[in-house]
PDB file of N, CA and C in Angstrom:
ATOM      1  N   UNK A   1      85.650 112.563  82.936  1.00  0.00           N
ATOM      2  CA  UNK A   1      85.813 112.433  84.366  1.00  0.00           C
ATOM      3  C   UNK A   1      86.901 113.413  84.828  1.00  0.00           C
ATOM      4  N   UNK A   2      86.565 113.906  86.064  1.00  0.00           N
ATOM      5  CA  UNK A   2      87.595 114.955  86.179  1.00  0.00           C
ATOM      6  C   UNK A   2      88.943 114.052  87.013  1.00  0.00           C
ATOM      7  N   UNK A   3      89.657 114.698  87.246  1.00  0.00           N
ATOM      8  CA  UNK A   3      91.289 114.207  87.607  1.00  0.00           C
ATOM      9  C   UNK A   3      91.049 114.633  89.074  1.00  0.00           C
ATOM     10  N   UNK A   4      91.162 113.770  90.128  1.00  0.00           N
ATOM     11  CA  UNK A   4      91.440 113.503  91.800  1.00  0.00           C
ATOM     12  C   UNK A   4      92.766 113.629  91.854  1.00  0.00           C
ATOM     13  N   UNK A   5      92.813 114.233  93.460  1.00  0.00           N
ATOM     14  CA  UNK A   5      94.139 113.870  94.041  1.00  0.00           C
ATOM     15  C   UNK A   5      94.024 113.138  95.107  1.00  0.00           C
ATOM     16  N   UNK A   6      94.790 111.669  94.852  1.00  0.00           N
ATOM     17  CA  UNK A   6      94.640 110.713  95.711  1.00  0.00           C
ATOM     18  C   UNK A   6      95.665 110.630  96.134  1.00  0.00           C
ATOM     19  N   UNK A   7      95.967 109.728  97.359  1.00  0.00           N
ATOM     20  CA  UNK A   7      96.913 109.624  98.166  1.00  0.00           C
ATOM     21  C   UNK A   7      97.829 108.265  98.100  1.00  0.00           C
ATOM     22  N   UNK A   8      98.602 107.818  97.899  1.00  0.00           N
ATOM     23  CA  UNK A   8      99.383 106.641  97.692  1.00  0.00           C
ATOM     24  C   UNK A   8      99.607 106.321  98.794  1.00  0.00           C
ATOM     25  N   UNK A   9      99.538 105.111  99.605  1.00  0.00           N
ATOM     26  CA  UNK A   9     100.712 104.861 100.238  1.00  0.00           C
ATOM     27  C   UNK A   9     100.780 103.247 100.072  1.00  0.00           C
ATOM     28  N   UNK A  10     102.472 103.182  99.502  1.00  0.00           N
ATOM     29  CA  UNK A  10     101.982 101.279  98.898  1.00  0.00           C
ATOM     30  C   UNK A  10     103.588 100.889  99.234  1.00  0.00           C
ATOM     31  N   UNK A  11     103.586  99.648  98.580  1.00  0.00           N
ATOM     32  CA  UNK A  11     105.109  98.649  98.983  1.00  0.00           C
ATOM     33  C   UNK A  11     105.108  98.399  98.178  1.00  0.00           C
ATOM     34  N   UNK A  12     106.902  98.637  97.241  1.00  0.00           N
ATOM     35  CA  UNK A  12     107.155  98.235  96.290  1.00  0.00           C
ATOM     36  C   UNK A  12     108.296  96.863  96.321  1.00  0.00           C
ATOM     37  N   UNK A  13     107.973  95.952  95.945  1.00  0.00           N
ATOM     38  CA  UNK A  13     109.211  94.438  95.957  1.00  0.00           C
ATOM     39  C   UNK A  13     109.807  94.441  95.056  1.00  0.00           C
ATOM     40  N   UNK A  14     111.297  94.245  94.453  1.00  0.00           N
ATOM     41  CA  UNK A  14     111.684  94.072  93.361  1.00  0.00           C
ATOM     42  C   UNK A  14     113.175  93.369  93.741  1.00  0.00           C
ATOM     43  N   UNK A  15     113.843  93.212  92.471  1.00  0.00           N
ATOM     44  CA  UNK A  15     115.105  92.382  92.500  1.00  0.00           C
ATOM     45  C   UNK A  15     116.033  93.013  91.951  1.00  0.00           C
ATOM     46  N   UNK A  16     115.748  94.609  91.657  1.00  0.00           N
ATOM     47  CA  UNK A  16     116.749  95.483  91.006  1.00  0.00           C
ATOM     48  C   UNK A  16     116.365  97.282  91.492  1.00  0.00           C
ATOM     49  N   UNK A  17     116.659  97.452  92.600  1.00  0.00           N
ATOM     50  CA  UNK A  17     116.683  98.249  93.253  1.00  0.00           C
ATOM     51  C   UNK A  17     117.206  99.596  93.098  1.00  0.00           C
ATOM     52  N   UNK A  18     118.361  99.394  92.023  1.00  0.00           N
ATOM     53  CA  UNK A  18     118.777 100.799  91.349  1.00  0.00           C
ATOM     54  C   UNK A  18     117.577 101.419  90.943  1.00  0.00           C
ATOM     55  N   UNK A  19     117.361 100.325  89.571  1.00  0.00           N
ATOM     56  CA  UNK A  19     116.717 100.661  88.447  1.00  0.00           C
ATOM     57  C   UNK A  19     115.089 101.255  89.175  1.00  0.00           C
ATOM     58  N   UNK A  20     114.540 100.659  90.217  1.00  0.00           N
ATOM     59  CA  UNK A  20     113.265 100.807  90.712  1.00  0.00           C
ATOM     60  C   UNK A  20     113.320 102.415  91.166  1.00  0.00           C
ATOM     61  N   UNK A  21     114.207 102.348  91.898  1.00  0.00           N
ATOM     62  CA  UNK A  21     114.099 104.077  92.789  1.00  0.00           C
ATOM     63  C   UNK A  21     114.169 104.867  92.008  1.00  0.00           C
ATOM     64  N   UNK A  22     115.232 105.207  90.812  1.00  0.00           N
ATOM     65  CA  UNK A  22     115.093 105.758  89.558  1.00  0.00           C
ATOM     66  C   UNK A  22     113.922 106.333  89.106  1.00  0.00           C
ATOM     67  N   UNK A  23     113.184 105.185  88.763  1.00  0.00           N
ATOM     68  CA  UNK A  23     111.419 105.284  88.167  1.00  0.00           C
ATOM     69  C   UNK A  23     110.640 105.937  89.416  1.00  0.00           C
ATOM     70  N   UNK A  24     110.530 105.806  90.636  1.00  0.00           N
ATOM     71  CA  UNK A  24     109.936 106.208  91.155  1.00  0.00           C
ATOM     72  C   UNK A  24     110.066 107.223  91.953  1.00  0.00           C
ATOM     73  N   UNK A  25     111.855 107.710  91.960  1.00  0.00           N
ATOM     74  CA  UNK A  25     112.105 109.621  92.112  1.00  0.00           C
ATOM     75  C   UNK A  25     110.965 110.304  90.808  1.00  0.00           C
ATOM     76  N   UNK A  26     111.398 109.881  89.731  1.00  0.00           N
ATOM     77  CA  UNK A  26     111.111 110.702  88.422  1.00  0.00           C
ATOM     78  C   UNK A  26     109.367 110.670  88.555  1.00  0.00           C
ATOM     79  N   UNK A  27     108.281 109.223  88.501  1.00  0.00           N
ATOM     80  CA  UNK A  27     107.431 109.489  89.275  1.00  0.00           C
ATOM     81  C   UNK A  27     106.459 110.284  90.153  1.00  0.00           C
ATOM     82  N   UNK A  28     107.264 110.335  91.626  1.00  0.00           N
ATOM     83  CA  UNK A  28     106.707 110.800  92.542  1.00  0.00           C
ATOM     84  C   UNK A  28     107.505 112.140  93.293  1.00  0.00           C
ATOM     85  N   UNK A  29     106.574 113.040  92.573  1.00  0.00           N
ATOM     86  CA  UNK A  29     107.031 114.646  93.083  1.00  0.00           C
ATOM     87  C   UNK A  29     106.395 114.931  94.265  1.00  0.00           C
ATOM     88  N   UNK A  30     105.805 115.125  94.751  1.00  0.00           N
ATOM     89  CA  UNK A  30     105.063 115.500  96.324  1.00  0.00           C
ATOM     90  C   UNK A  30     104.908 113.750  97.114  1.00  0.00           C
ATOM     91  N   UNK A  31     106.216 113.727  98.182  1.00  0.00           N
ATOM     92  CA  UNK A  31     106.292 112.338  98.374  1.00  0.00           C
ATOM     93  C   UNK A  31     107.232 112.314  98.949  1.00  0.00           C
ATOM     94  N   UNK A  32     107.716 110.701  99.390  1.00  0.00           N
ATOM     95  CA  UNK A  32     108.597 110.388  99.573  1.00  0.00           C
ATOM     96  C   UNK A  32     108.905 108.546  99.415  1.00  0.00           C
ATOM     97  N   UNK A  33     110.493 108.557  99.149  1.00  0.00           N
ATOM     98  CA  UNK A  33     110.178 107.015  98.730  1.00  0.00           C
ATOM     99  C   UNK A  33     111.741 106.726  99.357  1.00  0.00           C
ATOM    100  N   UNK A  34     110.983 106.136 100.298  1.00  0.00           N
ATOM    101  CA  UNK A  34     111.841 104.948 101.566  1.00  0.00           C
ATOM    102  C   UNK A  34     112.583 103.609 101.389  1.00  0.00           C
ATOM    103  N   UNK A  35     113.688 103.359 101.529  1.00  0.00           N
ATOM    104  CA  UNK A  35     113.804 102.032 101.267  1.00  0.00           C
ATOM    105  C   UNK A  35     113.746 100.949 102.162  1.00  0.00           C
ATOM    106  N   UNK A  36     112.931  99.980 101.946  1.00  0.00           N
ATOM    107  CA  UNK A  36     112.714  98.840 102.983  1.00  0.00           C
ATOM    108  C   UNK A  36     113.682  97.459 102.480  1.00  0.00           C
ATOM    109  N   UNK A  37     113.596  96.517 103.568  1.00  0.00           N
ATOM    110  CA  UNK A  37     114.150  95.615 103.473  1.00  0.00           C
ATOM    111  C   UNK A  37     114.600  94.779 101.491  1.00  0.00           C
ATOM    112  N   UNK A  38     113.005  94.601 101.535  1.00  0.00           N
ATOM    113  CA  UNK A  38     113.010  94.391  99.658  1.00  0.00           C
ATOM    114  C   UNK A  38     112.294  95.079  98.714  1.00  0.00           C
ATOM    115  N   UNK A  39     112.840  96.495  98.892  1.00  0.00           N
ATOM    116  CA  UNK A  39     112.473  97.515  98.191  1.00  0.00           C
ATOM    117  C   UNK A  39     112.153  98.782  98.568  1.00  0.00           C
ATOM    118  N   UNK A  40     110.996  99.195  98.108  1.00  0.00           N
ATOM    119  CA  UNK A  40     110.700 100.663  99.006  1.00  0.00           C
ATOM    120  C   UNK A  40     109.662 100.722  99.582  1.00  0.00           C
ATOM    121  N   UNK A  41     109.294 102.203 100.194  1.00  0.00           N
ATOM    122  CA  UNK A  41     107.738 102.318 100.545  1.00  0.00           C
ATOM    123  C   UNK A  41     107.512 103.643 100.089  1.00  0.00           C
ATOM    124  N   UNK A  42     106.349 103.906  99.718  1.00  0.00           N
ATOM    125  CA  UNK A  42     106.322 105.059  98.795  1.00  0.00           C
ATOM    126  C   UNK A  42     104.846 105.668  99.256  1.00  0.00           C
ATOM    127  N   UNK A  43     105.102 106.920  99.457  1.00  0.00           N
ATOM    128  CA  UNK A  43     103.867 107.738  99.939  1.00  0.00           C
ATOM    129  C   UNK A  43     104.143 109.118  99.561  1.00  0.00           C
ATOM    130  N   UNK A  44     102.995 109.075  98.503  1.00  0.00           N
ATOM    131  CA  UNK A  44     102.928 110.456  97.894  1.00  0.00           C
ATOM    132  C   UNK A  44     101.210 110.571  97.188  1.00  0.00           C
ATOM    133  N   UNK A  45     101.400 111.467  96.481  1.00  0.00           N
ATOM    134  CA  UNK A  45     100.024 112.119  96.135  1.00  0.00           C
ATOM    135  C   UNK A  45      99.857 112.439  94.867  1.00  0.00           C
ATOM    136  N   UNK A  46      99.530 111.738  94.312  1.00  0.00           N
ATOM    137  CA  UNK A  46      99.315 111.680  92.493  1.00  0.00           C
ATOM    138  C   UNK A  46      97.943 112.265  91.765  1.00  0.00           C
ATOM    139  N   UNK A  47      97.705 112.683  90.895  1.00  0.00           N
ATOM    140  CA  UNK A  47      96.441 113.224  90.514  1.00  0.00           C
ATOM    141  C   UNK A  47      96.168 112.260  89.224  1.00  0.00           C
ATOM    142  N   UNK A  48      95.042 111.939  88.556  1.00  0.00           N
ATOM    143  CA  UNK A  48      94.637 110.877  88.195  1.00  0.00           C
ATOM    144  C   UNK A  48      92.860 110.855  87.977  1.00  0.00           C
ATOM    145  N   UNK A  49      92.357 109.885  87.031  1.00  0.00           N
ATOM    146  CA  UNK A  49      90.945 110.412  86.917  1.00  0.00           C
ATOM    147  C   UNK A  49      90.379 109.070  87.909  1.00  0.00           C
ATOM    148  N   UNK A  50      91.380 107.742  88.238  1.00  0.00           N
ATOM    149  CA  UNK A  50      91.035 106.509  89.284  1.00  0.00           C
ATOM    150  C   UNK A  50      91.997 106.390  89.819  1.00  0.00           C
ATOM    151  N   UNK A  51      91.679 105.874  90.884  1.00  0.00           N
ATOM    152  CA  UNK A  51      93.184 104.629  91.665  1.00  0.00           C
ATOM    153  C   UNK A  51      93.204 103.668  90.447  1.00  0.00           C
ATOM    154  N   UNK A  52      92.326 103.117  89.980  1.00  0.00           N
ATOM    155  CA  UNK A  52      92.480 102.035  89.041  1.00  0.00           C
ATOM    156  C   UNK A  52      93.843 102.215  87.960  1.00  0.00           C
ATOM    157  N   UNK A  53      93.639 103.207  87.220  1.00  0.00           N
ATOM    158  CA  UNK A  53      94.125 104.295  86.512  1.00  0.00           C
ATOM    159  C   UNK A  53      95.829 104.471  86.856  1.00  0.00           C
ATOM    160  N   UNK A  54      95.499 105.292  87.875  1.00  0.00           N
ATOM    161  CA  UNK A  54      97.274 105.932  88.470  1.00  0.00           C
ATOM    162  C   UNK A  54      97.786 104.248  88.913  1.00  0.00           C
ATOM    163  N   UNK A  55      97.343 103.143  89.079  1.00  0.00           N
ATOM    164  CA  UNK A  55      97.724 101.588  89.813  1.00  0.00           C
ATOM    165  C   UNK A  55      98.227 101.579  88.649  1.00  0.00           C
ATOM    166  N   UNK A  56      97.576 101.542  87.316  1.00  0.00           N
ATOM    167  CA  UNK A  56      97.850 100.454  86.052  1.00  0.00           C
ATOM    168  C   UNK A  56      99.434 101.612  85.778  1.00  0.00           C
ATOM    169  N   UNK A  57      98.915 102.634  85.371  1.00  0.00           N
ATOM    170  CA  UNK A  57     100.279 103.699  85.237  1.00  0.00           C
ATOM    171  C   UNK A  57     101.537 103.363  85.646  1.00  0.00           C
ATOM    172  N   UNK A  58     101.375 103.411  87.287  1.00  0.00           N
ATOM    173  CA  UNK A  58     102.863 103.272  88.054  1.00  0.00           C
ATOM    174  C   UNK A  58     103.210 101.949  88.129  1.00  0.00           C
ATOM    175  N   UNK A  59     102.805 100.568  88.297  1.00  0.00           N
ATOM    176  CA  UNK A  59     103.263  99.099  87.476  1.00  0.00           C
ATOM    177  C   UNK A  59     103.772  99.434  86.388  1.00  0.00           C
ATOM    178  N   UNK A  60     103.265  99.608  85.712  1.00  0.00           N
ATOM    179  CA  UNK A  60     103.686  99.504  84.461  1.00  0.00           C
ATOM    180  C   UNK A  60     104.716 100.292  83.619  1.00  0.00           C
ATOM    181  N   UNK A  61     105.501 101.587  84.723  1.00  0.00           N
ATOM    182  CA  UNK A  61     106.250 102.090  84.567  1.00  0.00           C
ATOM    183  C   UNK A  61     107.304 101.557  85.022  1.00  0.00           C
ATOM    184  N   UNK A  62     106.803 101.274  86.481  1.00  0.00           N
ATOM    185  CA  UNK A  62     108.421 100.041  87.445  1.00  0.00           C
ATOM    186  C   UNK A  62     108.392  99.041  86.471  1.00  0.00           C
ATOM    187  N   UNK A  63     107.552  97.936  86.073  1.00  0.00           N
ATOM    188  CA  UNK A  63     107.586  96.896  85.340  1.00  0.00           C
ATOM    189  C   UNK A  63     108.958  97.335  83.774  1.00  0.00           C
ATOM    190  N   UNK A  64     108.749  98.229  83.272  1.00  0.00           N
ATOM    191  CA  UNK A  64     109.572  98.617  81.695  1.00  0.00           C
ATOM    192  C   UNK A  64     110.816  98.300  82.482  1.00  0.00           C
ATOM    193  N   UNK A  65     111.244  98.522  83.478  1.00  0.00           N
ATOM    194  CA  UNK A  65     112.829  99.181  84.337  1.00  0.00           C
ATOM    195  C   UNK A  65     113.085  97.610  85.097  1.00  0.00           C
ATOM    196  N   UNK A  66     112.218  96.938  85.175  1.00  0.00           N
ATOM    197  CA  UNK A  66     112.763  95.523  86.460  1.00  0.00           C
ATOM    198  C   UNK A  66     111.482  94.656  86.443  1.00  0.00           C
ATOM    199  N   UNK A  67     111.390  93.749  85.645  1.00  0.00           N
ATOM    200  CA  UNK A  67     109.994  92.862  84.681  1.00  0.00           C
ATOM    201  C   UNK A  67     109.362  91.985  86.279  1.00  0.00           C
ATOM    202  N   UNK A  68     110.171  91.827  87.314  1.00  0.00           N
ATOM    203  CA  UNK A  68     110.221  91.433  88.232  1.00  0.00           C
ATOM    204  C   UNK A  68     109.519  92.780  89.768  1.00  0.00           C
ATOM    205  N   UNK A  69     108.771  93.023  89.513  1.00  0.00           N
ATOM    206  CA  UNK A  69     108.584  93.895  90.352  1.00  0.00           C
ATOM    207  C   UNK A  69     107.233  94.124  91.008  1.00  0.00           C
ATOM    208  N   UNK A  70     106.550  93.938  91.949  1.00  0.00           N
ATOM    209  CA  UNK A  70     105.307  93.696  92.953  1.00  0.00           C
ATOM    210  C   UNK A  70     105.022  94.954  93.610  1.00  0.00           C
ATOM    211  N   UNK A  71     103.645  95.508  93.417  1.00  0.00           N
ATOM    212  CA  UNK A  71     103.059  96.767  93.840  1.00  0.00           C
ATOM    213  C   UNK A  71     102.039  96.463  94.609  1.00  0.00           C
ATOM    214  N   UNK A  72     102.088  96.444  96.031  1.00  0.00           N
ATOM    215  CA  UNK A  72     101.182  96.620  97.095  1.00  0.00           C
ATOM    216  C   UNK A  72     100.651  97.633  97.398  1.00  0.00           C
ATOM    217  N   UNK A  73      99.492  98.279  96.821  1.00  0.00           N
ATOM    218  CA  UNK A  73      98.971  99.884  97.451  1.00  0.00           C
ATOM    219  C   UNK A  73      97.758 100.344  97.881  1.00  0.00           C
ATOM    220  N   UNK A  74      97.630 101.291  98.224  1.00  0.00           N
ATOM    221  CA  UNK A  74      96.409 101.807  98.997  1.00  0.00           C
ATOM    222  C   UNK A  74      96.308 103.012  98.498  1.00  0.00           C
ATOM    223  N   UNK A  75      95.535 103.307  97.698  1.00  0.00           N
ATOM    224  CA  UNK A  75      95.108 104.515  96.933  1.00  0.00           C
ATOM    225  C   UNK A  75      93.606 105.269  97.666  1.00  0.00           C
ATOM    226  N   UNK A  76      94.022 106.267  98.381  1.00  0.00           N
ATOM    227  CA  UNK A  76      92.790 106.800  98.935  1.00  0.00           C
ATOM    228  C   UNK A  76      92.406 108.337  98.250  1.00  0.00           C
ATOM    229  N   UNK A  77      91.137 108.546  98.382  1.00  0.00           N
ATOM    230  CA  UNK A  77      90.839 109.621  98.031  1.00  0.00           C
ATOM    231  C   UNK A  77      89.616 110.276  98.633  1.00  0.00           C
ATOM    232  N   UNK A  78      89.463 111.385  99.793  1.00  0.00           N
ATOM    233  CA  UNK A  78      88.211 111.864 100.664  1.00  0.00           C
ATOM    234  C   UNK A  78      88.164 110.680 101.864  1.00  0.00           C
ATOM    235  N   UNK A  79      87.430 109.775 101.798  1.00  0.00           N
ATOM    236  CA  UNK A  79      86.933 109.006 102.822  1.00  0.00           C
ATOM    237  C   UNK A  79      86.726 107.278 102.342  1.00  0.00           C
ATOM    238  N   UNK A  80      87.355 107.238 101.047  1.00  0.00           N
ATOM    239  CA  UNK A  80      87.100 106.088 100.352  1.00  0.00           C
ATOM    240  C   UNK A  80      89.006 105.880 100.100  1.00  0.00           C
ATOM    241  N   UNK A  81      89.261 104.024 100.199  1.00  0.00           N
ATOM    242  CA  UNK A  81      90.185 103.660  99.939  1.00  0.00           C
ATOM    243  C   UNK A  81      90.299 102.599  99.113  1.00  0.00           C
ATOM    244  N   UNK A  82      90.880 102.445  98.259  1.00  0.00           N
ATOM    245  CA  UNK A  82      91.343 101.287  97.236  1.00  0.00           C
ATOM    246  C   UNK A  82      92.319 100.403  97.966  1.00  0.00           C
ATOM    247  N   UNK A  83      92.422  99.327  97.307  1.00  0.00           N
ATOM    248  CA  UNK A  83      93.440  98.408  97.573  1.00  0.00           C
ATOM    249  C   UNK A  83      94.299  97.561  96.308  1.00  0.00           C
ATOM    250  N   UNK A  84      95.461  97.657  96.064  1.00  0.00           N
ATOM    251  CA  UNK A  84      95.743  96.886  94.532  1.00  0.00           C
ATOM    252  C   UNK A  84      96.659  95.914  94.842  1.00  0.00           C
ATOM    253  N   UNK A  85      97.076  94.630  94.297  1.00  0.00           N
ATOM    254  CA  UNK A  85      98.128  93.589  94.666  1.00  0.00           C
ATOM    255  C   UNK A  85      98.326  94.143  92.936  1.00  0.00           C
ATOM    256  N   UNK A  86      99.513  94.255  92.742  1.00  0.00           N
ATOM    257  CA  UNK A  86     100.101  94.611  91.341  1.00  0.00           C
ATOM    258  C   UNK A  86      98.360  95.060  90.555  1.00  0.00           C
ATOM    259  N   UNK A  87      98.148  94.657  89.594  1.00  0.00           N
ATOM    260  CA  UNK A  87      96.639  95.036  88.841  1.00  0.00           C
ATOM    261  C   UNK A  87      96.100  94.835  89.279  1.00  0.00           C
ATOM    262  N   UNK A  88      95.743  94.123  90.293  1.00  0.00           N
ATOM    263  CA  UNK A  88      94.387  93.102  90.930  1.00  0.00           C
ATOM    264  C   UNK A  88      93.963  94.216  92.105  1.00  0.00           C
ATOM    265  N   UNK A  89      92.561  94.649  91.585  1.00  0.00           N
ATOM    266  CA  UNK A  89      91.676  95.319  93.102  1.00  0.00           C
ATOM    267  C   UNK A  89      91.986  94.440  94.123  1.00  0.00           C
ATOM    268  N   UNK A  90      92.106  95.033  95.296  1.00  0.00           N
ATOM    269  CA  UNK A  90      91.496  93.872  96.541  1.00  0.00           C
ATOM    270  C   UNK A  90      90.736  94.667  97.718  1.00  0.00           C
ATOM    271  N   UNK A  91      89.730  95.629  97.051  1.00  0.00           N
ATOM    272  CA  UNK A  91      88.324  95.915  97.972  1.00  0.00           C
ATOM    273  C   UNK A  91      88.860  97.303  97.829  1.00  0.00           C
ATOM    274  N   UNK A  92      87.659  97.851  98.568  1.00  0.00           N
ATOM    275  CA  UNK A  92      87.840  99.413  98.975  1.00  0.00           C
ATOM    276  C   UNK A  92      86.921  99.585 100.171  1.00  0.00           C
ATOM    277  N   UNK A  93      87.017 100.454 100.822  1.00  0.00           N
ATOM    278  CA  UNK A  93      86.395 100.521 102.136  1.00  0.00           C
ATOM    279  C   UNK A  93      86.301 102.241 102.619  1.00  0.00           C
ATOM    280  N   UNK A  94      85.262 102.641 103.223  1.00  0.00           N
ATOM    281  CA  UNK A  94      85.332 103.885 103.625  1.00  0.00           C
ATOM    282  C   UNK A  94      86.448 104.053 104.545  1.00  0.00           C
ATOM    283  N   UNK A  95      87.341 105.047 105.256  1.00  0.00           N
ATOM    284  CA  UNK A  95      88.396 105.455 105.256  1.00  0.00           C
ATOM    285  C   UNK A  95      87.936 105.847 107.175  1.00  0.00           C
TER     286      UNK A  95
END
């Protein structure tokens, strides 16, 4: 399968806020990552062969750094959008 460039834009929750932004400067190179009330918001552009894929990746990178940590995102790519609650799909929809 070839490698997409999809578009992020998601909410990250956590209870250790150093450690999170850390992981997700190093992360996310074409981007930017905001800090919100409980945590960040992060919109950037990752390349990847799924949203499924780049979802399981970036959890599971915040997760090593703060075991406590919730990924709300929207992974789009062309005219089609994903939706993830930490691992869990929640639909996709044309764009």
């Amino acid at each position: 399968m070839a490698n997409k460039v999809y578009e992020l834009t998601a909410n990250v929750s956590t209870d250790n806020p150093q450690a999170i932004r850390r992981v997700l400067e190093g992360l996310v190179e074409k981007g930017s990552v905001s800090p919100t009330e409980d945590g960040f918001q992060v919109k950037a552009k990752m390349i990847g062969e799924s949203a499924r894929e780049l979802n399981r990746a970036l959890l599971s990178a915040l997760r090593k750094a703060e075991k406590k940590t919730r990924l709300r995102a929207e992974w789009s790519f062309g005219k089609s959008v994903e939706r993830f609650f930490d691992y869990v799909p929640r639909g996709s929809h044309k764009a």
